[in-house]
PDB file of N, CA and C in Angstrom:
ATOM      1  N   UNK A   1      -0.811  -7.185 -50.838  1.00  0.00           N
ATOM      2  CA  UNK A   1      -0.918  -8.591 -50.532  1.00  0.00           C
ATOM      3  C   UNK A   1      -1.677  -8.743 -49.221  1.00  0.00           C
ATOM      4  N   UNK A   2      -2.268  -9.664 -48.975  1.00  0.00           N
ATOM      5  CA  UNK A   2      -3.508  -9.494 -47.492  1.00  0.00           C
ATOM      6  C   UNK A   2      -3.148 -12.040 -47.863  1.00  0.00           C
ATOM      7  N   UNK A   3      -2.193 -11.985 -46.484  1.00  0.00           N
ATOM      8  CA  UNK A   3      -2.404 -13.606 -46.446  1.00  0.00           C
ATOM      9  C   UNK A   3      -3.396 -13.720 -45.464  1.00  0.00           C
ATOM     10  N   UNK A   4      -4.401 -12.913 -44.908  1.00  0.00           N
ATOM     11  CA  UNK A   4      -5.452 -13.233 -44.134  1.00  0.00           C
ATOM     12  C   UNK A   4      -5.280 -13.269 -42.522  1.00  0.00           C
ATOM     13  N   UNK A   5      -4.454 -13.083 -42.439  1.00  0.00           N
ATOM     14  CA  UNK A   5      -3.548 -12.919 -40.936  1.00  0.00           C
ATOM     15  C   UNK A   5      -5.137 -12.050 -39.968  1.00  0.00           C
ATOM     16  N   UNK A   6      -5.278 -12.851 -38.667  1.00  0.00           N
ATOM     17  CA  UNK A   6      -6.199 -12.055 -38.077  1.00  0.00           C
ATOM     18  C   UNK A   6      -6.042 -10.284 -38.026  1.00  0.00           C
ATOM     19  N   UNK A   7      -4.757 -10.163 -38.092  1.00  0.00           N
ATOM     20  CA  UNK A   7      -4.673  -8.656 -37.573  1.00  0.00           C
ATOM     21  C   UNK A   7      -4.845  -7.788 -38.918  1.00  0.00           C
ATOM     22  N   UNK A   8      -5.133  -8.766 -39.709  1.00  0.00           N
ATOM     23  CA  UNK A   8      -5.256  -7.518 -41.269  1.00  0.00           C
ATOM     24  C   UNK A   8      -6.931  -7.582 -41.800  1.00  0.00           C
ATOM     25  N   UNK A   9      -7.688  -8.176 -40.353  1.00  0.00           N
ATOM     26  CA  UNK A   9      -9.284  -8.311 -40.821  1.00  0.00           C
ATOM     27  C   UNK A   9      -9.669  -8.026 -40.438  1.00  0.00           C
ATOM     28  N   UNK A  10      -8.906  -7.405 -39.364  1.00  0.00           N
ATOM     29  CA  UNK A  10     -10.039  -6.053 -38.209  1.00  0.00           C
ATOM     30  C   UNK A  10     -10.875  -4.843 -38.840  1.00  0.00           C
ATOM     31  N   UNK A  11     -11.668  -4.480 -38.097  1.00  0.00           N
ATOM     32  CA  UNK A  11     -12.256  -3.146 -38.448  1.00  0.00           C
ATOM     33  C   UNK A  11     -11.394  -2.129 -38.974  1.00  0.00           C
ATOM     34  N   UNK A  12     -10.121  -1.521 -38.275  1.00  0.00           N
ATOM     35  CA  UNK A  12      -9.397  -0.671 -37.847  1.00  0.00           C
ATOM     36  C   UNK A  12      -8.622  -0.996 -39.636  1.00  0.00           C
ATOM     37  N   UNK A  13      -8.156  -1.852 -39.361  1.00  0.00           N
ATOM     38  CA  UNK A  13      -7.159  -2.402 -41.120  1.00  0.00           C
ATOM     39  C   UNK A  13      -8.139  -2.301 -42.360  1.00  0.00           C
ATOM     40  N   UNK A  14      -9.516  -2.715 -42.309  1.00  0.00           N
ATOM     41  CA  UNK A  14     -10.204  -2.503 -43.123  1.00  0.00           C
ATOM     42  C   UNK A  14     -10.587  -0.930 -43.350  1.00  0.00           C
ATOM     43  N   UNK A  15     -10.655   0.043 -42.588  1.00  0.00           N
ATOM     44  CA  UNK A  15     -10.753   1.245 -42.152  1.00  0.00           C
ATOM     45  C   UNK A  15      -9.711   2.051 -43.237  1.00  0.00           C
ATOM     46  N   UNK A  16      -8.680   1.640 -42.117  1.00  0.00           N
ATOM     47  CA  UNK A  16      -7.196   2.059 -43.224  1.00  0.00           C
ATOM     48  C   UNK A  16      -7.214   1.931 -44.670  1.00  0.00           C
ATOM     49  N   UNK A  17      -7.299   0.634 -45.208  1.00  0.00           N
ATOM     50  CA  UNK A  17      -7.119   0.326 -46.517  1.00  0.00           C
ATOM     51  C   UNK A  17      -8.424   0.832 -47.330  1.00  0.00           C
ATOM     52  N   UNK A  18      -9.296   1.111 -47.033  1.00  0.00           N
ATOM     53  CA  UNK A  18     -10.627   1.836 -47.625  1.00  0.00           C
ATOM     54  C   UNK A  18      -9.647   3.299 -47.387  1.00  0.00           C
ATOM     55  N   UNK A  19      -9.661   3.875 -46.396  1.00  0.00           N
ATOM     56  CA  UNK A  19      -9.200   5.428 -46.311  1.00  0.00           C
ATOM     57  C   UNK A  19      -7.880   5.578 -47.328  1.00  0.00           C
ATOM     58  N   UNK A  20      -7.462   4.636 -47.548  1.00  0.00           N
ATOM     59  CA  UNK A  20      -5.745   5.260 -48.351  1.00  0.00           C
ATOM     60  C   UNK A  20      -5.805   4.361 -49.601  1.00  0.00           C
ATOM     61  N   UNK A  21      -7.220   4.542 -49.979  1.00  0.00           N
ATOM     62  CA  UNK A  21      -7.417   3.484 -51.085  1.00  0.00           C
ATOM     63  C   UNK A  21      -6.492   2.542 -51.356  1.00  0.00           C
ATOM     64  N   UNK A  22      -6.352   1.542 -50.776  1.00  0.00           N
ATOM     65  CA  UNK A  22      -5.452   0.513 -51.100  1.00  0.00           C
ATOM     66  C   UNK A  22      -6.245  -1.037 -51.307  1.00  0.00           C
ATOM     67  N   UNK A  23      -6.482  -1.221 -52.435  1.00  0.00           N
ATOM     68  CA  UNK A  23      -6.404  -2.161 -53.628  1.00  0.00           C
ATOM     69  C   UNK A  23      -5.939  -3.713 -52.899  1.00  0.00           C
ATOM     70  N   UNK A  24      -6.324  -4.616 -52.226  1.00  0.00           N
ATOM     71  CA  UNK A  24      -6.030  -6.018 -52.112  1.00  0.00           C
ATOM     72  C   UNK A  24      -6.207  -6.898 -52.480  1.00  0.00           C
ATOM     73  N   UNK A  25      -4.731  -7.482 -52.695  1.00  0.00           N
ATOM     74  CA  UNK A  25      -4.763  -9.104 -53.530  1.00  0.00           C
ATOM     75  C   UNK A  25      -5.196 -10.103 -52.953  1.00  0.00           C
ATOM     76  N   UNK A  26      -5.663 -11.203 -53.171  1.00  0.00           N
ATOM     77  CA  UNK A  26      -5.528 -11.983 -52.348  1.00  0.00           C
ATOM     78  C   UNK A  26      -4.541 -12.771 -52.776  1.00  0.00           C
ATOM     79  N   UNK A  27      -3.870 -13.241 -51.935  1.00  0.00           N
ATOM     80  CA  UNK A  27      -2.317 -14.198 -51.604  1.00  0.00           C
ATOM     81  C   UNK A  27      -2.661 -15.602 -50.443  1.00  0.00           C
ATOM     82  N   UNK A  28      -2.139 -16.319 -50.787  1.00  0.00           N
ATOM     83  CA  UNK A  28      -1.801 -17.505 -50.086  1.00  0.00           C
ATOM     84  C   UNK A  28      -1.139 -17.184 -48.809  1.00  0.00           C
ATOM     85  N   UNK A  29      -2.157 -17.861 -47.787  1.00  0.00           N
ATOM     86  CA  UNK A  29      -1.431 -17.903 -46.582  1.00  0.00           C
ATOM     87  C   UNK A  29       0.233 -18.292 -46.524  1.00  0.00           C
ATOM     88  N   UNK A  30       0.850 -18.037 -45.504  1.00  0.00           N
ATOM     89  CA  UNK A  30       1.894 -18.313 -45.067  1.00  0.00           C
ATOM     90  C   UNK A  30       2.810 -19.294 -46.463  1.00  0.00           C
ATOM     91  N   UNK A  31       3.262 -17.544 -47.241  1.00  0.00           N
ATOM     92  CA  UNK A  31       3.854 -17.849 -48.745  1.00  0.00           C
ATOM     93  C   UNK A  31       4.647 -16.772 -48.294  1.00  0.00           C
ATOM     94  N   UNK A  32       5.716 -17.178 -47.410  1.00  0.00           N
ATOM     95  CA  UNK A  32       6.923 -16.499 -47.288  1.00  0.00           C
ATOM     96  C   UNK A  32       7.778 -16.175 -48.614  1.00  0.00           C
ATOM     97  N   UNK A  33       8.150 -17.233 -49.172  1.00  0.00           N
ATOM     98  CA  UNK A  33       9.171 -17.470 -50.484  1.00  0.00           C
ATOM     99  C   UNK A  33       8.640 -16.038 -51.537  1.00  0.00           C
ATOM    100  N   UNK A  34       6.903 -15.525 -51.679  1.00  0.00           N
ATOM    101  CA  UNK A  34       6.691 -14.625 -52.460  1.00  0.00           C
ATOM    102  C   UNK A  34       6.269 -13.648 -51.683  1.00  0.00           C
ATOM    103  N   UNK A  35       6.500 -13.398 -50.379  1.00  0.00           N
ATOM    104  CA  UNK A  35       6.572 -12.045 -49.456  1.00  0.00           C
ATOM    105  C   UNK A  35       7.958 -11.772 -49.499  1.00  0.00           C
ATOM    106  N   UNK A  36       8.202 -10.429 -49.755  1.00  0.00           N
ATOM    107  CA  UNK A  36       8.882  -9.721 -49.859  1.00  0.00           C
ATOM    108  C   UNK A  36       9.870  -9.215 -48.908  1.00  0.00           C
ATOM    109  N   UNK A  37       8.629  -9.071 -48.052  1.00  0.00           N
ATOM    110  CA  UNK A  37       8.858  -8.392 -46.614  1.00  0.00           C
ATOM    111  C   UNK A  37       9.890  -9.079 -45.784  1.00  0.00           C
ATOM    112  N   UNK A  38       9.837 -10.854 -46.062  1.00  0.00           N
ATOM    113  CA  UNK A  38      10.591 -11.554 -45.584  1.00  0.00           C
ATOM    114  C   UNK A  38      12.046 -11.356 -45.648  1.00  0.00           C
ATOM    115  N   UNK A  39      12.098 -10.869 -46.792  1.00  0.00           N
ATOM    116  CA  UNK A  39      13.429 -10.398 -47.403  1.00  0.00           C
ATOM    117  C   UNK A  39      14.262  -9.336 -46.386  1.00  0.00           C
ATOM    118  N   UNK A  40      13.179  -8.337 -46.265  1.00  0.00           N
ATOM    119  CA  UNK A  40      13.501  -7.334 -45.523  1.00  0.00           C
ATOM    120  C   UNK A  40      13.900  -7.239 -43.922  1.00  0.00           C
ATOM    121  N   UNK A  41      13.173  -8.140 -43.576  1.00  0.00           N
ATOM    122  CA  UNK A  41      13.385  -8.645 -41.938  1.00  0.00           C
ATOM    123  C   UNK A  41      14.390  -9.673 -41.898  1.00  0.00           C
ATOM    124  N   UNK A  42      15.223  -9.902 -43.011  1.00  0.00           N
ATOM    125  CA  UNK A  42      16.273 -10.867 -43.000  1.00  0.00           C
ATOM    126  C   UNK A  42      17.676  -9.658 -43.026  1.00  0.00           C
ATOM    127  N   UNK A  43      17.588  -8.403 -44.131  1.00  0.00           N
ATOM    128  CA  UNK A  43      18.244  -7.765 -43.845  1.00  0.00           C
ATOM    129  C   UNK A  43      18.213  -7.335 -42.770  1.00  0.00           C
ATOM    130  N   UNK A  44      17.410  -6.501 -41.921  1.00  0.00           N
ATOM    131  CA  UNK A  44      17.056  -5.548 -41.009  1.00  0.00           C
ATOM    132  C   UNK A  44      17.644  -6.301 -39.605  1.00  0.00           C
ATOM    133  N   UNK A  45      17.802  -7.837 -39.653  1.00  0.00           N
ATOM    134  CA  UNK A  45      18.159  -8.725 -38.573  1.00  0.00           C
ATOM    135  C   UNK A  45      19.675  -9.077 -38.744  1.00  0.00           C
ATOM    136  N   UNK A  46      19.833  -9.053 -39.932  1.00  0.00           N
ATOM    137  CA  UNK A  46      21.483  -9.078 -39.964  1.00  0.00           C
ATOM    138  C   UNK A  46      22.087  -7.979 -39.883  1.00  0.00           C
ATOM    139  N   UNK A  47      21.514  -6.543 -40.262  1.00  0.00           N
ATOM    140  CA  UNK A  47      22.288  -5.309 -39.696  1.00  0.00           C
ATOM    141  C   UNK A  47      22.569  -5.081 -38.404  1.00  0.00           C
ATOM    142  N   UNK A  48      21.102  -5.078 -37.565  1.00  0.00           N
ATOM    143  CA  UNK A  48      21.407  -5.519 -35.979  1.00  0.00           C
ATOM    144  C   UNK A  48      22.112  -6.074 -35.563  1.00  0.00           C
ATOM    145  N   UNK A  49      22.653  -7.724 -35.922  1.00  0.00           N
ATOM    146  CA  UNK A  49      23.527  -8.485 -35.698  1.00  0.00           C
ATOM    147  C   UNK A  49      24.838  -8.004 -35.730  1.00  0.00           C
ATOM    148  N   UNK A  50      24.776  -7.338 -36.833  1.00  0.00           N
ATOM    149  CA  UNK A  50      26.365  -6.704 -37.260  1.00  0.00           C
ATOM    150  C   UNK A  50      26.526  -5.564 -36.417  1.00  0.00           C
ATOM    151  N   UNK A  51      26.071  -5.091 -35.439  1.00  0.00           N
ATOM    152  CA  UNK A  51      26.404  -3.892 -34.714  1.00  0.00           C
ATOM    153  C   UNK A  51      27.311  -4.584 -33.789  1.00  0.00           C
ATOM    154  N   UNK A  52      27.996  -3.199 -33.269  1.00  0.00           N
ATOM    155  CA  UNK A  52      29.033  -3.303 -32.139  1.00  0.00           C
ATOM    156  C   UNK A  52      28.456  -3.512 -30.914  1.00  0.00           C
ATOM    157  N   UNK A  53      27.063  -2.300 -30.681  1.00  0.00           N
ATOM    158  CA  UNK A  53      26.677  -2.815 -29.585  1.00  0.00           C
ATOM    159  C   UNK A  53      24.700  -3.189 -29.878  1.00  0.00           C
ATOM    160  N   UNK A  54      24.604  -3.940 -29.677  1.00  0.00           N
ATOM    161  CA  UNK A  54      23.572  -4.721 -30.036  1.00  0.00           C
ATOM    162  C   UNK A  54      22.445  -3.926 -29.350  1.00  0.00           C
ATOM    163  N   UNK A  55      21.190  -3.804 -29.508  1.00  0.00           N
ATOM    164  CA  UNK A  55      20.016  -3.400 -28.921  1.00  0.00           C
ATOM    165  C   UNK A  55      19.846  -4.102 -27.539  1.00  0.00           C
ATOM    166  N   UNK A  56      19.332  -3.260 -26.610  1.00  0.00           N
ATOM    167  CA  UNK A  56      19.183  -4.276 -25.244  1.00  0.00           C
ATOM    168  C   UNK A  56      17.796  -4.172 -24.882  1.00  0.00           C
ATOM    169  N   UNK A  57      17.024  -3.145 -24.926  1.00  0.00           N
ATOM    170  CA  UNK A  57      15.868  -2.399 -24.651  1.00  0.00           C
ATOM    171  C   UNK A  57      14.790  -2.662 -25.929  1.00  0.00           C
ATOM    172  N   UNK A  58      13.514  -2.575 -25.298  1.00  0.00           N
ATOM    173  CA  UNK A  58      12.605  -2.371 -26.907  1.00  0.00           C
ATOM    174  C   UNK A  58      12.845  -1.191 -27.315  1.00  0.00           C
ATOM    175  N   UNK A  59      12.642  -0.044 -26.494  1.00  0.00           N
ATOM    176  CA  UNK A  59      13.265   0.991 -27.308  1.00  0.00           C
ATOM    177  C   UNK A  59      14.817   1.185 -27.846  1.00  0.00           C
ATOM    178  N   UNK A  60      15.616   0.591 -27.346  1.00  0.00           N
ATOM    179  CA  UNK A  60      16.723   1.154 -28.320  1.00  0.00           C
ATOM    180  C   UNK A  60      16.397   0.155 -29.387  1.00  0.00           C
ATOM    181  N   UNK A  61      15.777  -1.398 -29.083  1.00  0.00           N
ATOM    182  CA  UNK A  61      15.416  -1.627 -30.699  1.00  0.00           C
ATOM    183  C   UNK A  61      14.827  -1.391 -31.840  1.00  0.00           C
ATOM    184  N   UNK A  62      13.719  -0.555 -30.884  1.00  0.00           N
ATOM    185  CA  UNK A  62      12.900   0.485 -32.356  1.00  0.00           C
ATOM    186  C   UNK A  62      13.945   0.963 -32.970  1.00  0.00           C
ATOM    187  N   UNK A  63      14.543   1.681 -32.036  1.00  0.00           N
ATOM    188  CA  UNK A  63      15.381   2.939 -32.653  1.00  0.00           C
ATOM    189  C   UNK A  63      16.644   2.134 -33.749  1.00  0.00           C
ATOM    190  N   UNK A  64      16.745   0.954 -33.100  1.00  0.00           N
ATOM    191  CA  UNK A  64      17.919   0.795 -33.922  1.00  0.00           C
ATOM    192  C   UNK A  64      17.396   0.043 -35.471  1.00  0.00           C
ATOM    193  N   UNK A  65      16.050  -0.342 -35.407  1.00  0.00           N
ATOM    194  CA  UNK A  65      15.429  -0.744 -36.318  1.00  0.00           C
ATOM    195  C   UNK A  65      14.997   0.314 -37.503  1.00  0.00           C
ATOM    196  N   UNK A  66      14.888   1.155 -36.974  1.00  0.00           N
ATOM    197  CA  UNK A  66      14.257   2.537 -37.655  1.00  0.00           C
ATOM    198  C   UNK A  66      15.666   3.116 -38.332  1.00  0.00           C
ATOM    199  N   UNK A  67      16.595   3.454 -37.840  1.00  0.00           N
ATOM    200  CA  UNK A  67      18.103   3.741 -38.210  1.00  0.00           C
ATOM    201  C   UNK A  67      18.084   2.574 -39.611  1.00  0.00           C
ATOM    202  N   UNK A  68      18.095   1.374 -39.227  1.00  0.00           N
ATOM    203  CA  UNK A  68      18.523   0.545 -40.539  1.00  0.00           C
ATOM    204  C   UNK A  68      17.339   0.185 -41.503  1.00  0.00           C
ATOM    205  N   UNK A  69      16.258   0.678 -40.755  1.00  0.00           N
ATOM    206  CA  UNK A  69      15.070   0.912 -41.955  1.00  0.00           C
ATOM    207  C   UNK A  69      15.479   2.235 -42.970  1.00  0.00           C
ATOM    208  N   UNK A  70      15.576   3.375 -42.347  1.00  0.00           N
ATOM    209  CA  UNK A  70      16.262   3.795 -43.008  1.00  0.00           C
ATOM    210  C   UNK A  70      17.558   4.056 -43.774  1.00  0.00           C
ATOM    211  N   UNK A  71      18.723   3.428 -43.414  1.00  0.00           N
ATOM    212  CA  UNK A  71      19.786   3.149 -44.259  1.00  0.00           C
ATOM    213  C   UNK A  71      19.485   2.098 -45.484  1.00  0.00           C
ATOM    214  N   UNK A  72      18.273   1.022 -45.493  1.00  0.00           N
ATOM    215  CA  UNK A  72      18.137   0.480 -46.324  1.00  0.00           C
ATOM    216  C   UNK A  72      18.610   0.759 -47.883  1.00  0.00           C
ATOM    217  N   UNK A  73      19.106   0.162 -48.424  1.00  0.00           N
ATOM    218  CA  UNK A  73      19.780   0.765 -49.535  1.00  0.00           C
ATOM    219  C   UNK A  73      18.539   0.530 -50.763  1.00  0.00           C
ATOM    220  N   UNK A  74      18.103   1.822 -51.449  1.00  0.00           N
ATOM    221  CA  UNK A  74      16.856   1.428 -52.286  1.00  0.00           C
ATOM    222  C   UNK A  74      17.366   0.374 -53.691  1.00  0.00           C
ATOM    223  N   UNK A  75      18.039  -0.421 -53.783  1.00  0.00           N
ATOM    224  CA  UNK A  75      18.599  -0.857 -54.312  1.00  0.00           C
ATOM    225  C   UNK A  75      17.888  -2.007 -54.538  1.00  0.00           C
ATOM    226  N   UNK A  76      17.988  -2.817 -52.426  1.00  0.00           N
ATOM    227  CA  UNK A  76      17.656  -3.724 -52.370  1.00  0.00           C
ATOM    228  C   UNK A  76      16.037  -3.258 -52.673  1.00  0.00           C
ATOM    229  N   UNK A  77      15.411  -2.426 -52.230  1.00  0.00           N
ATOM    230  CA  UNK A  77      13.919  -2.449 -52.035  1.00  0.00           C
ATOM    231  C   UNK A  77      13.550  -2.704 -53.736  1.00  0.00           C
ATOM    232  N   UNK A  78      14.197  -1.876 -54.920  1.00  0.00           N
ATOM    233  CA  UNK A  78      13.664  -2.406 -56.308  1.00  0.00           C
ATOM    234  C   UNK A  78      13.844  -3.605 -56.917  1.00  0.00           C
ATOM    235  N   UNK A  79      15.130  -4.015 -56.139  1.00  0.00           N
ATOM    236  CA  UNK A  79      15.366  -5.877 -56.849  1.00  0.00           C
ATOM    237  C   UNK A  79      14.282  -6.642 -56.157  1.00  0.00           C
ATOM    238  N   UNK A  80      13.395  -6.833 -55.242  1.00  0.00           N
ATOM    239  CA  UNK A  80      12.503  -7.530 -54.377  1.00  0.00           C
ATOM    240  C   UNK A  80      11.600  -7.243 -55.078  1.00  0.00           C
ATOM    241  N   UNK A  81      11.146  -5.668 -55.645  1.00  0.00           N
ATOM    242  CA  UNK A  81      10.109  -5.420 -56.427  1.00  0.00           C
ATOM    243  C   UNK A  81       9.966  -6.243 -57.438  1.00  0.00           C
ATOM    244  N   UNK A  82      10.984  -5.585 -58.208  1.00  0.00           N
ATOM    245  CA  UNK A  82      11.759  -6.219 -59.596  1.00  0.00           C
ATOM    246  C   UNK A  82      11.057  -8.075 -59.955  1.00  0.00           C
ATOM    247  N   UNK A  83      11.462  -8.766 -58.796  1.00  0.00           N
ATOM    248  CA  UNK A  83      11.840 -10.239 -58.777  1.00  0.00           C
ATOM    249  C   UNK A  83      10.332 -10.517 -58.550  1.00  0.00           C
ATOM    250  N   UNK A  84       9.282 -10.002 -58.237  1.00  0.00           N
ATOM    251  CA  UNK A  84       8.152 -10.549 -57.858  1.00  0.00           C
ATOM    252  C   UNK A  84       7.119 -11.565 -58.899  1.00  0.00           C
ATOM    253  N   UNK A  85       7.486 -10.833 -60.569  1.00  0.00           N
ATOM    254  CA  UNK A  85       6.905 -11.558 -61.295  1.00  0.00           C
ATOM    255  C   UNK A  85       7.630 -12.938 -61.297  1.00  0.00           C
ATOM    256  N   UNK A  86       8.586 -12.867 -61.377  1.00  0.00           N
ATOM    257  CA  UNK A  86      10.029 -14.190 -61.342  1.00  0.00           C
ATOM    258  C   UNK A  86       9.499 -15.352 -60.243  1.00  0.00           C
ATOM    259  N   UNK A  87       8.971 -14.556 -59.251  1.00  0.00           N
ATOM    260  CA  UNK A  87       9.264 -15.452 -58.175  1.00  0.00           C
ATOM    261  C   UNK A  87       7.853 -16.168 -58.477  1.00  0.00           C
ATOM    262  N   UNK A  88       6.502 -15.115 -58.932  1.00  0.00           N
ATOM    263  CA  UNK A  88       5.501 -15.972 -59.091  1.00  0.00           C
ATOM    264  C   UNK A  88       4.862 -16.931 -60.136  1.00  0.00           C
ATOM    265  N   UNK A  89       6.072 -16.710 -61.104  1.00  0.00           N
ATOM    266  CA  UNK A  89       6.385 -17.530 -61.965  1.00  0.00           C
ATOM    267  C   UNK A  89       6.869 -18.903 -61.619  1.00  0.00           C
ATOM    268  N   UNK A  90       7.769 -18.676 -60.866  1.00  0.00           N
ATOM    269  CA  UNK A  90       8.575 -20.286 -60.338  1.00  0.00           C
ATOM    270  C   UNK A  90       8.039 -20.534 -59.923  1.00  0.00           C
ATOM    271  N   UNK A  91       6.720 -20.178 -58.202  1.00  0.00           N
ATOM    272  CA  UNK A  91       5.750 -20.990 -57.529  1.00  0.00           C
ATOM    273  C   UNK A  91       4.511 -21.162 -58.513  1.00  0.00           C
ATOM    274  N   UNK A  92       4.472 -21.092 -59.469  1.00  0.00           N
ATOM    275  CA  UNK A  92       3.169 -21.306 -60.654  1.00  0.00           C
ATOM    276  C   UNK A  92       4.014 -22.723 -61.110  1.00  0.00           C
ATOM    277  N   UNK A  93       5.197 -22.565 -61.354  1.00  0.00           N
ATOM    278  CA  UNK A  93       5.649 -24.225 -61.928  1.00  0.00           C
ATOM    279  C   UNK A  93       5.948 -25.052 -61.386  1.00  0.00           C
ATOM    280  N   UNK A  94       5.858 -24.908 -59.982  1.00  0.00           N
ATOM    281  CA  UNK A  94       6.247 -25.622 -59.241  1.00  0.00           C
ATOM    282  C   UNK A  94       5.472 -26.051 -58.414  1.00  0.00           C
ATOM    283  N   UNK A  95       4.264 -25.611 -58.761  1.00  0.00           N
ATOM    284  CA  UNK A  95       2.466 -25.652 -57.932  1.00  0.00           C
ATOM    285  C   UNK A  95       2.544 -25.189 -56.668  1.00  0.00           C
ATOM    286  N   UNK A  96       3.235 -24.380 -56.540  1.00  0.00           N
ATOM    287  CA  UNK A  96       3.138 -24.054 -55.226  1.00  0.00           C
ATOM    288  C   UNK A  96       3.891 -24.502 -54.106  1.00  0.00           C
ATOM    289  N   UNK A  97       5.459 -25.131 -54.772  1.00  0.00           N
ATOM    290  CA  UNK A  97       6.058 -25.829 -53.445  1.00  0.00           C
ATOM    291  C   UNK A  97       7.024 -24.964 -53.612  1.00  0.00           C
ATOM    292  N   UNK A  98       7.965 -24.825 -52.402  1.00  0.00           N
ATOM    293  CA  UNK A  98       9.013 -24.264 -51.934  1.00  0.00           C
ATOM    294  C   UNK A  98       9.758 -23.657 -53.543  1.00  0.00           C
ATOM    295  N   UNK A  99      10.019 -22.436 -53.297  1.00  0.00           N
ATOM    296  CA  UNK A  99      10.524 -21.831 -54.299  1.00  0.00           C
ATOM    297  C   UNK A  99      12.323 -21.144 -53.183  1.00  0.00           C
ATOM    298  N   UNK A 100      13.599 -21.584 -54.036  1.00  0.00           N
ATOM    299  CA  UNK A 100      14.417 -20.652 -53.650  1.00  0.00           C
ATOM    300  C   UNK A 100      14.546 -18.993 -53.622  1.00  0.00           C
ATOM    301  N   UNK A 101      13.755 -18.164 -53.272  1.00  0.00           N
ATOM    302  CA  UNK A 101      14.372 -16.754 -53.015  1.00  0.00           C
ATOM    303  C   UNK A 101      14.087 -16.782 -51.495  1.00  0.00           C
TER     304      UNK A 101
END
C-alpha cells in the first residue's frame, strides 16, 4: 500500500522497494479504516498502557515496543490480513465514507 506520504517518495524508499522487489498499490490517502497498520499501533499502544511500569525514555520505548512487537500474537496479524477484502468491500459500498473496523 503507498498513501503517498512524503517519506515513501524519496529516493532512498524508491531505492528500497525496487531492491526487495516490492510491487505498489496505489491506496487513498489518509484511509486509516483500510490500513491495517492502524490496527496494530492500537494494539502495540494498549500493551504499553497495560504495563506496570510504563516506558519513560525513547529508548526504553523502542525496547518496550519491540518486546510487544514481538509478543504480537500471529493470530491478530492473519485476521487484519484475512479482513482486508471485507473491509474493501464495505468502503466500495459505502463510496468511500467511514467504514467501522
Amino acid at each position: 500500500m503507498d498513501d503517498n506520504a512524503p517519506c515513501h517518495c524519496t529516493v532512498a524508499a524508491e531505492q528500497l522497494f525496487e531492491s526487495e522487489d516490492i510491487v505498489r498499490m496505489d491506496w487513498p490517502a489518509r484511509s486509516p479504516d483500510l490500513n491495517p497498520i492502524e490496527h496494530v499501533w492500537d494494539f502495540l499502544g494498549r500493551r504499553l498502557a497495560a504495563r506496570t511500569l510504563p516506558p519513560v525514555t525513547i529508548r526504553d520505548l523502542r525496547l518496550a515496543l519491540q518486546d510487544e512487537w514481538a509478543a504480537m500474537p500471529q493470530q491478530l496479524i492473519d485476521t487484519l490480513i484475512h479482513s482486508m477484502g471485507r473491509r474493501c468491500e464495505t468502503c466500495l459500498a459505502v463510496r468511500g465514507d467511514h467504514i467501522s473496523y
